[in-house]
PDB file of N, CA and C in Angstrom:
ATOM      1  N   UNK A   1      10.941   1.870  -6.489  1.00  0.00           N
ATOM      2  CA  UNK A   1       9.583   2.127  -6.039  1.00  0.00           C
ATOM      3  C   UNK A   1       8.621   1.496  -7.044  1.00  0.00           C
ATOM      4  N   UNK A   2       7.658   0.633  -6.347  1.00  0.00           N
ATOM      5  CA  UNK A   2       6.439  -0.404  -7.486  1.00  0.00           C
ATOM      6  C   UNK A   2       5.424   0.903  -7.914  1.00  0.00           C
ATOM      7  N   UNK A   3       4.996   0.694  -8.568  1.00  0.00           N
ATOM      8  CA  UNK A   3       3.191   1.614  -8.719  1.00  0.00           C
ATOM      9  C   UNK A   3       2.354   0.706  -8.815  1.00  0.00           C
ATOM     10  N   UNK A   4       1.362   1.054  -8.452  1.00  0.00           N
ATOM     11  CA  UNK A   4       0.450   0.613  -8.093  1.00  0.00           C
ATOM     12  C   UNK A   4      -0.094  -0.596  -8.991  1.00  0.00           C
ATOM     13  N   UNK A   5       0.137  -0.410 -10.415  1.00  0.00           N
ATOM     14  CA  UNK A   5      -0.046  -2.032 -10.929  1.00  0.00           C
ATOM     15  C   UNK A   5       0.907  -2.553 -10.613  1.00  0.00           C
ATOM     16  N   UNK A   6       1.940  -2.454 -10.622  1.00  0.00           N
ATOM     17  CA  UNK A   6       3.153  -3.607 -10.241  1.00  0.00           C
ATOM     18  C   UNK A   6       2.986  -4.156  -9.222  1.00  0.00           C
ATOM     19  N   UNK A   7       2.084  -3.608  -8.157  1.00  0.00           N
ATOM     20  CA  UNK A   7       1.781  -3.819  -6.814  1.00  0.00           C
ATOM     21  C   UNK A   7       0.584  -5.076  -7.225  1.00  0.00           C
ATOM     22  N   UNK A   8      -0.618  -4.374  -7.610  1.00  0.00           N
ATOM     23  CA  UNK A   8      -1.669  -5.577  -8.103  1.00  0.00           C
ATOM     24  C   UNK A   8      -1.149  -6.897  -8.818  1.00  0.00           C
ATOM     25  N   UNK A   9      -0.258  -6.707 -10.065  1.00  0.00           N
ATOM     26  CA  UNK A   9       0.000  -7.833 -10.675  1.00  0.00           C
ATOM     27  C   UNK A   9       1.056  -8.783  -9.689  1.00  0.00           C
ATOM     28  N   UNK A  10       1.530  -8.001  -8.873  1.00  0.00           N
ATOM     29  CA  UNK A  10       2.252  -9.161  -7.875  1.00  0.00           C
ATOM     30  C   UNK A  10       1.068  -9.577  -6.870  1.00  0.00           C
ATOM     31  N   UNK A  11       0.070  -9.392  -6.614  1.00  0.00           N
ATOM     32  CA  UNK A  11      -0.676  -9.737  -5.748  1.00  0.00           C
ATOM     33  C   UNK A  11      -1.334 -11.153  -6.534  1.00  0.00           C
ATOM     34  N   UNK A  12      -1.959 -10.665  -8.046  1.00  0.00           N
ATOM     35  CA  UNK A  12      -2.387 -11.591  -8.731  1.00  0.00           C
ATOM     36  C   UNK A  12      -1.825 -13.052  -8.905  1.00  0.00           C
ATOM     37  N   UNK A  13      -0.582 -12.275  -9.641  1.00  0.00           N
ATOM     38  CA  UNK A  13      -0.186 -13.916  -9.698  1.00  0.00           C
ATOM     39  C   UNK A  13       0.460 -14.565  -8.038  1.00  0.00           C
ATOM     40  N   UNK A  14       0.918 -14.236  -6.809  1.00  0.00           N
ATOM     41  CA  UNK A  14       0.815 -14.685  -5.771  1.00  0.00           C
ATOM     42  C   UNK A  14      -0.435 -15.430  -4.904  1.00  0.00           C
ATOM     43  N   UNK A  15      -2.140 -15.036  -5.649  1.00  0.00           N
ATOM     44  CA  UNK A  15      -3.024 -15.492  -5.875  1.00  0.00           C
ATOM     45  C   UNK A  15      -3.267 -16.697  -6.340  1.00  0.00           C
ATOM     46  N   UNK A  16      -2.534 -16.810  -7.486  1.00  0.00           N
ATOM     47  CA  UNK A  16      -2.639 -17.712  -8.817  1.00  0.00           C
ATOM     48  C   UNK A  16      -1.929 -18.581  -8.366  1.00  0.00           C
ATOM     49  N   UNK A  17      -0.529 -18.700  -7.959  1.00  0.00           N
ATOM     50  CA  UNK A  17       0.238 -19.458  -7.489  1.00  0.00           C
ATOM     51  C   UNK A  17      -0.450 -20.441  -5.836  1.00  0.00           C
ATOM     52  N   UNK A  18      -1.063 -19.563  -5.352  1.00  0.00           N
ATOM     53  CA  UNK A  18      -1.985 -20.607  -3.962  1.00  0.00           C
ATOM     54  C   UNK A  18      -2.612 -21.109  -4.627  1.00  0.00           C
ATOM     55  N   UNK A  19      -3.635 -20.353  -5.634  1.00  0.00           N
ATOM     56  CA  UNK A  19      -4.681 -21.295  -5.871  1.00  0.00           C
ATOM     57  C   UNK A  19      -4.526 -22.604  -6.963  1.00  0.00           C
ATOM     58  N   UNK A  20      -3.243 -22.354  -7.820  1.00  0.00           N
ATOM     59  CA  UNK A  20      -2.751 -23.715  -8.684  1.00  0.00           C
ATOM     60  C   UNK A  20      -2.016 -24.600  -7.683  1.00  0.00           C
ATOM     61  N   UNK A  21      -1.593 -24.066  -6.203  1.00  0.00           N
ATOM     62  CA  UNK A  21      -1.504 -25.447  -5.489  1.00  0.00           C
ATOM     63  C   UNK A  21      -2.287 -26.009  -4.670  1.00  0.00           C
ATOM     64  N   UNK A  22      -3.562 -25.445  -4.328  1.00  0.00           N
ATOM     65  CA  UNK A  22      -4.346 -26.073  -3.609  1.00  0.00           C
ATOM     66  C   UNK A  22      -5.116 -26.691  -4.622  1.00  0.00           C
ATOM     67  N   UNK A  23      -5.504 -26.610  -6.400  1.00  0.00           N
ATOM     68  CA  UNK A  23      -6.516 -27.796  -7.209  1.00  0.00           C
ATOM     69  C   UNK A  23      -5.930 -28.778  -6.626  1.00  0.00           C
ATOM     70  N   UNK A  24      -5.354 -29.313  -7.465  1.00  0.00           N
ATOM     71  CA  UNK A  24      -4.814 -30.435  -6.908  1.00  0.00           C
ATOM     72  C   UNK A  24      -5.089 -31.978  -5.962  1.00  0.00           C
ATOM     73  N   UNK A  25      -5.354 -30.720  -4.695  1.00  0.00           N
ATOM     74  CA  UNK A  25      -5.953 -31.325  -3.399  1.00  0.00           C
ATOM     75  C   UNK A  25      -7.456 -31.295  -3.547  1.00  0.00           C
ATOM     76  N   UNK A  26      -7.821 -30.171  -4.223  1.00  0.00           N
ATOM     77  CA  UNK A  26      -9.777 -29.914  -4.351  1.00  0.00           C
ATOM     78  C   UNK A  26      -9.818 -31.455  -4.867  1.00  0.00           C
ATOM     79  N   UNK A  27      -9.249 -31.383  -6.546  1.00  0.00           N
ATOM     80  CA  UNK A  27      -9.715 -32.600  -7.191  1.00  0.00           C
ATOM     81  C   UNK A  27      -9.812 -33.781  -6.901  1.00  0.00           C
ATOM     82  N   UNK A  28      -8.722 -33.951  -6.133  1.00  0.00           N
ATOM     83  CA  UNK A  28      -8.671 -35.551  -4.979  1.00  0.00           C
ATOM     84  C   UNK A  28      -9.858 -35.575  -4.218  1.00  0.00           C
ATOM     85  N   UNK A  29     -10.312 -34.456  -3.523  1.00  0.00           N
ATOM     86  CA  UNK A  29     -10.764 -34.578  -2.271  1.00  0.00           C
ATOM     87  C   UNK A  29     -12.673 -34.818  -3.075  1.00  0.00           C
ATOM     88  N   UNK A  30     -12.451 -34.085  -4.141  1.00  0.00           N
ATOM     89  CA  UNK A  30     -13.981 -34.291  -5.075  1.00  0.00           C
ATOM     90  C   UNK A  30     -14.120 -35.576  -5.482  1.00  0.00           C
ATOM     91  N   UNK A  31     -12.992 -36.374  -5.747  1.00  0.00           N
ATOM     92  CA  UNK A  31     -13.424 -37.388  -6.648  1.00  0.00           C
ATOM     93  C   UNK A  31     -13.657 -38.740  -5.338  1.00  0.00           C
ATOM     94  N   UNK A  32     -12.993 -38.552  -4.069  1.00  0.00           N
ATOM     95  CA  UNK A  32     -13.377 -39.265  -2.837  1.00  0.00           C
ATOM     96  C   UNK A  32     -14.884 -39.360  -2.742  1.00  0.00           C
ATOM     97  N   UNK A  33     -15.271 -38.005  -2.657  1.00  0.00           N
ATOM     98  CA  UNK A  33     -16.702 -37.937  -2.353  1.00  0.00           C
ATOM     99  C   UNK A  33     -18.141 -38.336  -2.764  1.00  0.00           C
ATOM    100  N   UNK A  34     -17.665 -39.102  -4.339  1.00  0.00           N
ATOM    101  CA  UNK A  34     -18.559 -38.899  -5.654  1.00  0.00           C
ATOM    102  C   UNK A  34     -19.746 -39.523  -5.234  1.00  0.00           C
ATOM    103  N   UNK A  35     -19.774 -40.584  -3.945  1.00  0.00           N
ATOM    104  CA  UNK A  35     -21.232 -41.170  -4.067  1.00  0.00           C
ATOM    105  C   UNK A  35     -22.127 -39.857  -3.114  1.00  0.00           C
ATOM    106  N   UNK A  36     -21.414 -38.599  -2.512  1.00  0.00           N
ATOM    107  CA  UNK A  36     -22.301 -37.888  -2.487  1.00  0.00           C
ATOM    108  C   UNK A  36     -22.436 -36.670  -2.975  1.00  0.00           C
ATOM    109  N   UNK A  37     -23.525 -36.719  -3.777  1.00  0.00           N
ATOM    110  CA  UNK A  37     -23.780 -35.954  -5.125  1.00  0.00           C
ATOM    111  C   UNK A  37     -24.193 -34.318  -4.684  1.00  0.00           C
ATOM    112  N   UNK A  38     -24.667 -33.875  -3.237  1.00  0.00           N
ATOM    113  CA  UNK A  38     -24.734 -32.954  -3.195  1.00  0.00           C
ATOM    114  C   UNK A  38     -23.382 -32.105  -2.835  1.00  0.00           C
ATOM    115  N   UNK A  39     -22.678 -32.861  -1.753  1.00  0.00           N
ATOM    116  CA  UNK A  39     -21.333 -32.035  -1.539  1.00  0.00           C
ATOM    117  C   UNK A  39     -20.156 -31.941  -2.869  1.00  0.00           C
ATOM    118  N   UNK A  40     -20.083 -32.867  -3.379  1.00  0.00           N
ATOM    119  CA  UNK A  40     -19.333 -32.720  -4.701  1.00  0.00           C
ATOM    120  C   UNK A  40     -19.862 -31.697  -5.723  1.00  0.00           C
ATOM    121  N   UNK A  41     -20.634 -31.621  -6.174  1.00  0.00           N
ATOM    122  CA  UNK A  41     -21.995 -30.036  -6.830  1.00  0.00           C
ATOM    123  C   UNK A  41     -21.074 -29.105  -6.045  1.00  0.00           C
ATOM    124  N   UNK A  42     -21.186 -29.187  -4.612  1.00  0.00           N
ATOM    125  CA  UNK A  42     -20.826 -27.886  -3.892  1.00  0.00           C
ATOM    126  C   UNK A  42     -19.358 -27.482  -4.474  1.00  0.00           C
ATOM    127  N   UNK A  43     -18.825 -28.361  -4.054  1.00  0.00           N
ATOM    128  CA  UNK A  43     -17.060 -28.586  -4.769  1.00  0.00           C
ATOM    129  C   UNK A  43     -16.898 -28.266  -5.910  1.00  0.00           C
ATOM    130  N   UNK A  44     -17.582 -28.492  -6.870  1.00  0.00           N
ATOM    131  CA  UNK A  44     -17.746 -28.339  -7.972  1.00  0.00           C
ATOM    132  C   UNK A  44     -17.756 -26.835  -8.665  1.00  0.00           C
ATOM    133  N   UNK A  45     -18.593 -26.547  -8.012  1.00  0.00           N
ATOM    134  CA  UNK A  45     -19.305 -24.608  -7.929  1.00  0.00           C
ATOM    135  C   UNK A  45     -17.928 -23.764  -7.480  1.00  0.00           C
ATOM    136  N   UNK A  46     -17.456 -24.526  -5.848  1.00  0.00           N
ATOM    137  CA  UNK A  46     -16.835 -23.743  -5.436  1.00  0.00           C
ATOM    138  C   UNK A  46     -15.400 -23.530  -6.387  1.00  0.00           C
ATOM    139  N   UNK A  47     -15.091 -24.915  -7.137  1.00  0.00           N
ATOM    140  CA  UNK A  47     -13.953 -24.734  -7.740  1.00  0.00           C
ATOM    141  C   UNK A  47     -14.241 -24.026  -9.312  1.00  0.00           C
ATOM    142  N   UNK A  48     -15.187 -23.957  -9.771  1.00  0.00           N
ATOM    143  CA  UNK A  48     -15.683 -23.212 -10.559  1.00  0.00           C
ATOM    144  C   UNK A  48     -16.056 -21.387 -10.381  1.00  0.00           C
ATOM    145  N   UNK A  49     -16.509 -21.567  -8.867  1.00  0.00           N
ATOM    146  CA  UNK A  49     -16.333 -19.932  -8.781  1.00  0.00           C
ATOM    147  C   UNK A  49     -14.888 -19.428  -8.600  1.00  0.00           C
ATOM    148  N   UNK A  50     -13.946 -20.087  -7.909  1.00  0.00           N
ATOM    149  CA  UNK A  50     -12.767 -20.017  -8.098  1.00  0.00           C
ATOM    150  C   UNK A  50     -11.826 -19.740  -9.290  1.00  0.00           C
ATOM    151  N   UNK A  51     -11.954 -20.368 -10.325  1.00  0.00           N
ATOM    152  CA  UNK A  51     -11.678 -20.338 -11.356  1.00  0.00           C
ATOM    153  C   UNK A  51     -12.199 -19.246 -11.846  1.00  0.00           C
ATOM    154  N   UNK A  52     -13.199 -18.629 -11.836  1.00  0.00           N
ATOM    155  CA  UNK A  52     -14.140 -17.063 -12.872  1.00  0.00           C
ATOM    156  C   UNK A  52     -13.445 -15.770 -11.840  1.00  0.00           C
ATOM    157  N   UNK A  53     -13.189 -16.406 -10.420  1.00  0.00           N
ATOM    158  CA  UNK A  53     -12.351 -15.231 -10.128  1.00  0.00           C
ATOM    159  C   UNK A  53     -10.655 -15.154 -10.366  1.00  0.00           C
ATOM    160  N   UNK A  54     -10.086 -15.962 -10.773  1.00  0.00           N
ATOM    161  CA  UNK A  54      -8.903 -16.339 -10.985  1.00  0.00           C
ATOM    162  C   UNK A  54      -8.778 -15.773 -12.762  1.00  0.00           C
ATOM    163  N   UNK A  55     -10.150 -15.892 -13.444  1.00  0.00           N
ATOM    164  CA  UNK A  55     -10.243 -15.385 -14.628  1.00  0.00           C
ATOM    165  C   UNK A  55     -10.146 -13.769 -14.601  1.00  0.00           C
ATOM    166  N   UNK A  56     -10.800 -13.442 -13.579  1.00  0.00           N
ATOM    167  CA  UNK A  56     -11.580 -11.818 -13.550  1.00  0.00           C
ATOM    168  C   UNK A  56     -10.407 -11.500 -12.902  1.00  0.00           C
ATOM    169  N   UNK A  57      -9.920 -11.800 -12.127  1.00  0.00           N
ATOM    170  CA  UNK A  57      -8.269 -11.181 -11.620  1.00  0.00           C
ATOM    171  C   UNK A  57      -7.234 -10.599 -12.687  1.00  0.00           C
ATOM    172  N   UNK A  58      -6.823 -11.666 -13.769  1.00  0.00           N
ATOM    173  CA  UNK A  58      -6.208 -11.630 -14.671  1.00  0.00           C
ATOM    174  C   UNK A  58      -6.689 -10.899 -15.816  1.00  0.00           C
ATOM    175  N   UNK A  59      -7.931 -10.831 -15.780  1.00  0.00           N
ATOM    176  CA  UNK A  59      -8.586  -9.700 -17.083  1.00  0.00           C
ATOM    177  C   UNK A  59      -8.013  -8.170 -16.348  1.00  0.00           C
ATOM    178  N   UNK A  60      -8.190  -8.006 -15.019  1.00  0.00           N
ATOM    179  CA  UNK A  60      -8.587  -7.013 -14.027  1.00  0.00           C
ATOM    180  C   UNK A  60      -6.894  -6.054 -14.399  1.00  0.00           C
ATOM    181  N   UNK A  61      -5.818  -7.563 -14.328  1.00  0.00           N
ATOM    182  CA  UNK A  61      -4.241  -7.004 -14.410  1.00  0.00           C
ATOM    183  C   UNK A  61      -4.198  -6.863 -15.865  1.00  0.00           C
ATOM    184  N   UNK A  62      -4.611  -7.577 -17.202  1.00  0.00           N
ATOM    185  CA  UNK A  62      -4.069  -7.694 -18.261  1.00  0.00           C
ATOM    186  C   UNK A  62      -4.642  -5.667 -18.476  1.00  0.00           C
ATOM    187  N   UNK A  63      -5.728  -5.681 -18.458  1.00  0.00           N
ATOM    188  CA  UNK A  63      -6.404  -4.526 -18.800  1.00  0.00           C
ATOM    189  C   UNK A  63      -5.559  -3.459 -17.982  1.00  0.00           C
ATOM    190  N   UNK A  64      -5.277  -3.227 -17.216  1.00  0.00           N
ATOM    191  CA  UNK A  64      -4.197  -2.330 -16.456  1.00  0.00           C
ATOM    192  C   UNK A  64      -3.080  -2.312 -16.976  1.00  0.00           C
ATOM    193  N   UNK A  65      -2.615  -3.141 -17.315  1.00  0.00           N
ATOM    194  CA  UNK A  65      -1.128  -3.649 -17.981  1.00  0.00           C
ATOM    195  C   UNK A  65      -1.588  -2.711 -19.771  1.00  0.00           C
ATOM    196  N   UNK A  66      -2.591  -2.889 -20.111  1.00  0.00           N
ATOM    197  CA  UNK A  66      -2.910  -2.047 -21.897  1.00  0.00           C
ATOM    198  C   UNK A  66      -2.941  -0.849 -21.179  1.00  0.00           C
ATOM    199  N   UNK A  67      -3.823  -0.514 -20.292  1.00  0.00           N
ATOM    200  CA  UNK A  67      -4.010   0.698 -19.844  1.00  0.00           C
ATOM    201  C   UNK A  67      -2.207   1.653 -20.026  1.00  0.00           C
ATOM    202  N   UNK A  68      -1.573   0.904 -19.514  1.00  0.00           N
ATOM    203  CA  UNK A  68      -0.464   1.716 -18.925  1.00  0.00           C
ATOM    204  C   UNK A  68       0.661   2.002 -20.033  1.00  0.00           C
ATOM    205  N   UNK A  69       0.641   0.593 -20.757  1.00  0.00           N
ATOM    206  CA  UNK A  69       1.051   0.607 -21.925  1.00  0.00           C
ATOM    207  C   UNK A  69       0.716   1.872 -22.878  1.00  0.00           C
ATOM    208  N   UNK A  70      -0.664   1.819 -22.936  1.00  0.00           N
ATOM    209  CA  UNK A  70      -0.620   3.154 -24.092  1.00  0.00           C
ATOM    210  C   UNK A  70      -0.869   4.517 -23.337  1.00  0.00           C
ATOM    211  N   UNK A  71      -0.988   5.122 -22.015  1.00  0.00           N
ATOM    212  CA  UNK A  71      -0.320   6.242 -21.417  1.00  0.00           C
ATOM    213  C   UNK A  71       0.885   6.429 -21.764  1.00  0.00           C
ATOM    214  N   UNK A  72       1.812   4.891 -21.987  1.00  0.00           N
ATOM    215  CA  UNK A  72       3.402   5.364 -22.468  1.00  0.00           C
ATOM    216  C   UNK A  72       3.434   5.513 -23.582  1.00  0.00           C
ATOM    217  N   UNK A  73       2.409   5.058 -24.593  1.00  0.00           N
ATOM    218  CA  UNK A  73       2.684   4.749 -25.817  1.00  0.00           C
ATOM    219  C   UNK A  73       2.495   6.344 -26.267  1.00  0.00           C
ATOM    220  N   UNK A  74       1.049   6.652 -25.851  1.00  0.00           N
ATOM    221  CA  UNK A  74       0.951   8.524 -25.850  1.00  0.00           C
ATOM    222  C   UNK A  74       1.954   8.939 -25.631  1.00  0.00           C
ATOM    223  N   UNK A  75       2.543   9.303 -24.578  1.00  0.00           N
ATOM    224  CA  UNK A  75       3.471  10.425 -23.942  1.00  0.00           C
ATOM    225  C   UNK A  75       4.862  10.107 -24.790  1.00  0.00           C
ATOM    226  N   UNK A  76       4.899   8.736 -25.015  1.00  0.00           N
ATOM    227  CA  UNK A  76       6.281   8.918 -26.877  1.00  0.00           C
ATOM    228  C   UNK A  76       6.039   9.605 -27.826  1.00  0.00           C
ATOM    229  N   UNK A  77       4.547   9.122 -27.956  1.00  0.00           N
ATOM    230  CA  UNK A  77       4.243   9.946 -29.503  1.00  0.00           C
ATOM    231  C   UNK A  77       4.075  11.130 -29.107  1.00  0.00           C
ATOM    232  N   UNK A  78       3.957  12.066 -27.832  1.00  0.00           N
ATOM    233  CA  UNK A  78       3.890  13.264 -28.268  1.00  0.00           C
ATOM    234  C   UNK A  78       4.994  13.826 -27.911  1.00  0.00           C
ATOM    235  N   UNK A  79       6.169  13.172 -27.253  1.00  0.00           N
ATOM    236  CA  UNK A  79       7.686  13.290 -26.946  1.00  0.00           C
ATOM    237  C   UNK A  79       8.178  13.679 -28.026  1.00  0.00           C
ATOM    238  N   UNK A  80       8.058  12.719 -29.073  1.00  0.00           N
ATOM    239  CA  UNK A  80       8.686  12.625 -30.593  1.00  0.00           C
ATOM    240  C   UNK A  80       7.976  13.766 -31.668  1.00  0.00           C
ATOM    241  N   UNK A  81       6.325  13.516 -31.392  1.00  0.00           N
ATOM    242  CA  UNK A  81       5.980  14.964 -31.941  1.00  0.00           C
ATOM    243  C   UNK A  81       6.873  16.190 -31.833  1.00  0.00           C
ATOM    244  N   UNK A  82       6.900  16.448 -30.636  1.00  0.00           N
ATOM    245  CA  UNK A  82       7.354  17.703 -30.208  1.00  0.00           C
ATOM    246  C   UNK A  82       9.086  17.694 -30.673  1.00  0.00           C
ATOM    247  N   UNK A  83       9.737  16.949 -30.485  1.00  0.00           N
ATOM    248  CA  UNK A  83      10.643  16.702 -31.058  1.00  0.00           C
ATOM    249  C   UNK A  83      11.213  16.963 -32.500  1.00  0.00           C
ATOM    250  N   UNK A  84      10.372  16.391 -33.424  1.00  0.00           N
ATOM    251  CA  UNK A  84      10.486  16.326 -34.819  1.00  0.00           C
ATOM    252  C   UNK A  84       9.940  18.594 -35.125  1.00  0.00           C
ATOM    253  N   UNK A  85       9.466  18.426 -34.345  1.00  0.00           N
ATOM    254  CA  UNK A  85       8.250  20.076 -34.847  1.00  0.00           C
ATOM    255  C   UNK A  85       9.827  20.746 -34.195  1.00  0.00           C
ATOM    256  N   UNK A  86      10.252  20.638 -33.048  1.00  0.00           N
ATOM    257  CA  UNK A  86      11.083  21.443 -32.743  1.00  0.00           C
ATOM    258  C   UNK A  86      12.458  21.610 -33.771  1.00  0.00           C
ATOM    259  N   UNK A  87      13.147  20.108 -34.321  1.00  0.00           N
ATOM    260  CA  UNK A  87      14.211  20.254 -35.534  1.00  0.00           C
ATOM    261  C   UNK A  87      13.739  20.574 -36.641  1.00  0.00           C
ATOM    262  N   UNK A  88      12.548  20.879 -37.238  1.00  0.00           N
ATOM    263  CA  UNK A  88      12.245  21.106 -38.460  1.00  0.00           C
ATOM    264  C   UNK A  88      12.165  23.129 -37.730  1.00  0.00           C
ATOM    265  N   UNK A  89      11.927  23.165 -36.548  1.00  0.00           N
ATOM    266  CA  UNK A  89      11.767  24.630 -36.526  1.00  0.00           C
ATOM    267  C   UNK A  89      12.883  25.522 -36.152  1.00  0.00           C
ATOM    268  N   UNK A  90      14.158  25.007 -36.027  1.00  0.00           N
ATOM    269  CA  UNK A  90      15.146  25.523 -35.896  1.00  0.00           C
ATOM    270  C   UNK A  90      15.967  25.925 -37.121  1.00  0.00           C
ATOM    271  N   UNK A  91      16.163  25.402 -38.057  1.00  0.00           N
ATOM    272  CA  UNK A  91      16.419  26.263 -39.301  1.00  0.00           C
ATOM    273  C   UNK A  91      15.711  27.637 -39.863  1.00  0.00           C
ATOM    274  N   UNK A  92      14.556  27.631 -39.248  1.00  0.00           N
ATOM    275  CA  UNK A  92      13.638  28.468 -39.262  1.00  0.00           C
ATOM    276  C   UNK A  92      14.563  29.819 -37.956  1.00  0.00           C
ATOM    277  N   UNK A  93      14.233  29.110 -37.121  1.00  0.00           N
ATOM    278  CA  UNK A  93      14.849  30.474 -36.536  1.00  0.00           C
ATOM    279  C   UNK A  93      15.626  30.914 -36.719  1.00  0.00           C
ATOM    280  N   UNK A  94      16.976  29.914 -36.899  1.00  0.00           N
ATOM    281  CA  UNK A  94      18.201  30.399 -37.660  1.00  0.00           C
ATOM    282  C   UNK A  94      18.068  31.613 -38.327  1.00  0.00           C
ATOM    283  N   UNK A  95      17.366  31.123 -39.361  1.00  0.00           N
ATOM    284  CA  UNK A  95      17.521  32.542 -40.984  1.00  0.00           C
ATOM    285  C   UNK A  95      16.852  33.629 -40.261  1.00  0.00           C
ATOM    286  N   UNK A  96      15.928  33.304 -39.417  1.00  0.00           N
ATOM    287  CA  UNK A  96      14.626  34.824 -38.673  1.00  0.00           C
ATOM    288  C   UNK A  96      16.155  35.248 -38.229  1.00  0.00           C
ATOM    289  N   UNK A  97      16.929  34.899 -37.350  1.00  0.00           N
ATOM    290  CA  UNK A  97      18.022  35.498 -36.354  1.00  0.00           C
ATOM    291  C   UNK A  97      19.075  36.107 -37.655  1.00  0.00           C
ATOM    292  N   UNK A  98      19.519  34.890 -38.518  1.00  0.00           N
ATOM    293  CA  UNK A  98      20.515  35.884 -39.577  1.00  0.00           C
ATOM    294  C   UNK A  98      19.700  37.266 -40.386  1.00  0.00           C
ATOM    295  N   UNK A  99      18.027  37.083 -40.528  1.00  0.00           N
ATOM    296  CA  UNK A  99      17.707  38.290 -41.443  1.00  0.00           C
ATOM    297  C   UNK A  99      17.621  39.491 -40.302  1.00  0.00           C
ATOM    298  N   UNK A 100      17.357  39.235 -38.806  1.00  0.00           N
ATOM    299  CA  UNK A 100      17.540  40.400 -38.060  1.00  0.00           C
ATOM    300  C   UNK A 100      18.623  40.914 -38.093  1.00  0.00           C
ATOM    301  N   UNK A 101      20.014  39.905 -38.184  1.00  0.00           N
ATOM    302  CA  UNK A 101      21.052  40.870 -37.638  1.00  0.00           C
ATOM    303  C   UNK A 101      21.730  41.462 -39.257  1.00  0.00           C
ATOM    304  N   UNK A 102      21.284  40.969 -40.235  1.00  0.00           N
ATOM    305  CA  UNK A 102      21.573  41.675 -41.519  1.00  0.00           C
ATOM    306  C   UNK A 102      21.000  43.216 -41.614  1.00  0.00           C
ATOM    307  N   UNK A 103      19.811  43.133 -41.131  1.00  0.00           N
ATOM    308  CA  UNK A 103      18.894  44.526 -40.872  1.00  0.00           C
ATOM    309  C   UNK A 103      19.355  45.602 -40.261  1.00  0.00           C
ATOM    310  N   UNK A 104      19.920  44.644 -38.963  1.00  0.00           N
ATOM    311  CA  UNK A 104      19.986  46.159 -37.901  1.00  0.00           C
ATOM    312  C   UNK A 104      21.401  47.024 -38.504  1.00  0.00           C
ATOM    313  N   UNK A 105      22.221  46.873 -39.074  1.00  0.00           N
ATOM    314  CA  UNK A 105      22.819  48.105 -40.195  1.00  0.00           C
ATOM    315  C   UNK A 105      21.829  49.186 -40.638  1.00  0.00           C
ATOM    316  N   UNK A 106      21.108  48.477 -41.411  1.00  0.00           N
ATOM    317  CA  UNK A 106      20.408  49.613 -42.503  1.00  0.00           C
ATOM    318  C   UNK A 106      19.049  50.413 -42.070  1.00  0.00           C
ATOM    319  N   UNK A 107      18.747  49.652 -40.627  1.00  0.00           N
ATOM    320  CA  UNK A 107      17.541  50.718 -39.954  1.00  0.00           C
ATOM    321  C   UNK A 107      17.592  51.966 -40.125  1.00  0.00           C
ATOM    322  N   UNK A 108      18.591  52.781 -39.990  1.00  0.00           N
ATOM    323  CA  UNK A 108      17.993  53.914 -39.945  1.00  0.00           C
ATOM    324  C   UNK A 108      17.905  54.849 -41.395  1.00  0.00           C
ATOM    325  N   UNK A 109      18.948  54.065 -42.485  1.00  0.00           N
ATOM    326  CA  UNK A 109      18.619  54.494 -44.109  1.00  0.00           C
ATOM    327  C   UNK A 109      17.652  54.147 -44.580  1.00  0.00           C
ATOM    328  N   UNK A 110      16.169  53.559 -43.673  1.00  0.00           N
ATOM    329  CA  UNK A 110      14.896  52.735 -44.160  1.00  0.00           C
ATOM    330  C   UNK A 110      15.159  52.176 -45.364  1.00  0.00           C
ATOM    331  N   UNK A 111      16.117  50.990 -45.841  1.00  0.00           N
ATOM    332  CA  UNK A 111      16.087  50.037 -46.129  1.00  0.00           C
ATOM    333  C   UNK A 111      15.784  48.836 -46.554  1.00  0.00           C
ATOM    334  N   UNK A 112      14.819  48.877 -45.396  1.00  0.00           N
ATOM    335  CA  UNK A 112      14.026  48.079 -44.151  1.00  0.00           C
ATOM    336  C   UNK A 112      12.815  47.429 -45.103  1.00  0.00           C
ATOM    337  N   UNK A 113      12.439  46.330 -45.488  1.00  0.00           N
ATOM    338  CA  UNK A 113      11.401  46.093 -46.454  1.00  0.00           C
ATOM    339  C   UNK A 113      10.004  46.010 -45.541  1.00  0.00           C
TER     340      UNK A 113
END
């Protein structure tokens, strides 16, 4: 099962991949045109707005991709927190459990500190 970035970043670069094979053809078809200066501008723009969204796509996945990264990176460190607090606290209970059952003898000669 994908989640939902795995879903986007396959969309992205399936994006990326049309649009690095159609330059190619833009650039041919721009440099045909050059004695007219307004449709080539147009070409120009359009392959330029192309490109800032091909940029903003990839900021859009990289930033999702950190995002997700350090949700995991958290939920280790507090995996391992909890971890480390729990073996340092088991010797601890240990001796609490051996000083109870040393006790329950001498309860009723109050003993008992």
């Amino acid at each position: 099962v994908m989640s939902a970035d795995e879903n986007r970043n396959e969309q992205v670069e399936e994006e990326l991949k049309d649009t690095a094979e159609a330059a190619p053809e833009e650039e041919t078809a721009t440099e045909d045109s050059a004695e007219a200066a307004p449709e080539s501008e147009v070409e120009a723009l359009k392959a330029q707005a192309q490109e800032f969204q091909e940029q903003m796509l990839r900021s859009q996945a990289e930033m999702q991709n950190v995002r997700r990264r350090a949700e995991i990176d958290v939920e280790k460190a507090h995996k391992f927190a909890l971890e480390k607090f729990v073996k340092e606290l088991l010797p601890v209970a240990d001796s609490l459990e051996k000083a109870v059952e040393s006790t329950e003898g001498h309860e009723s000669a109050g003993e008992l500190v």
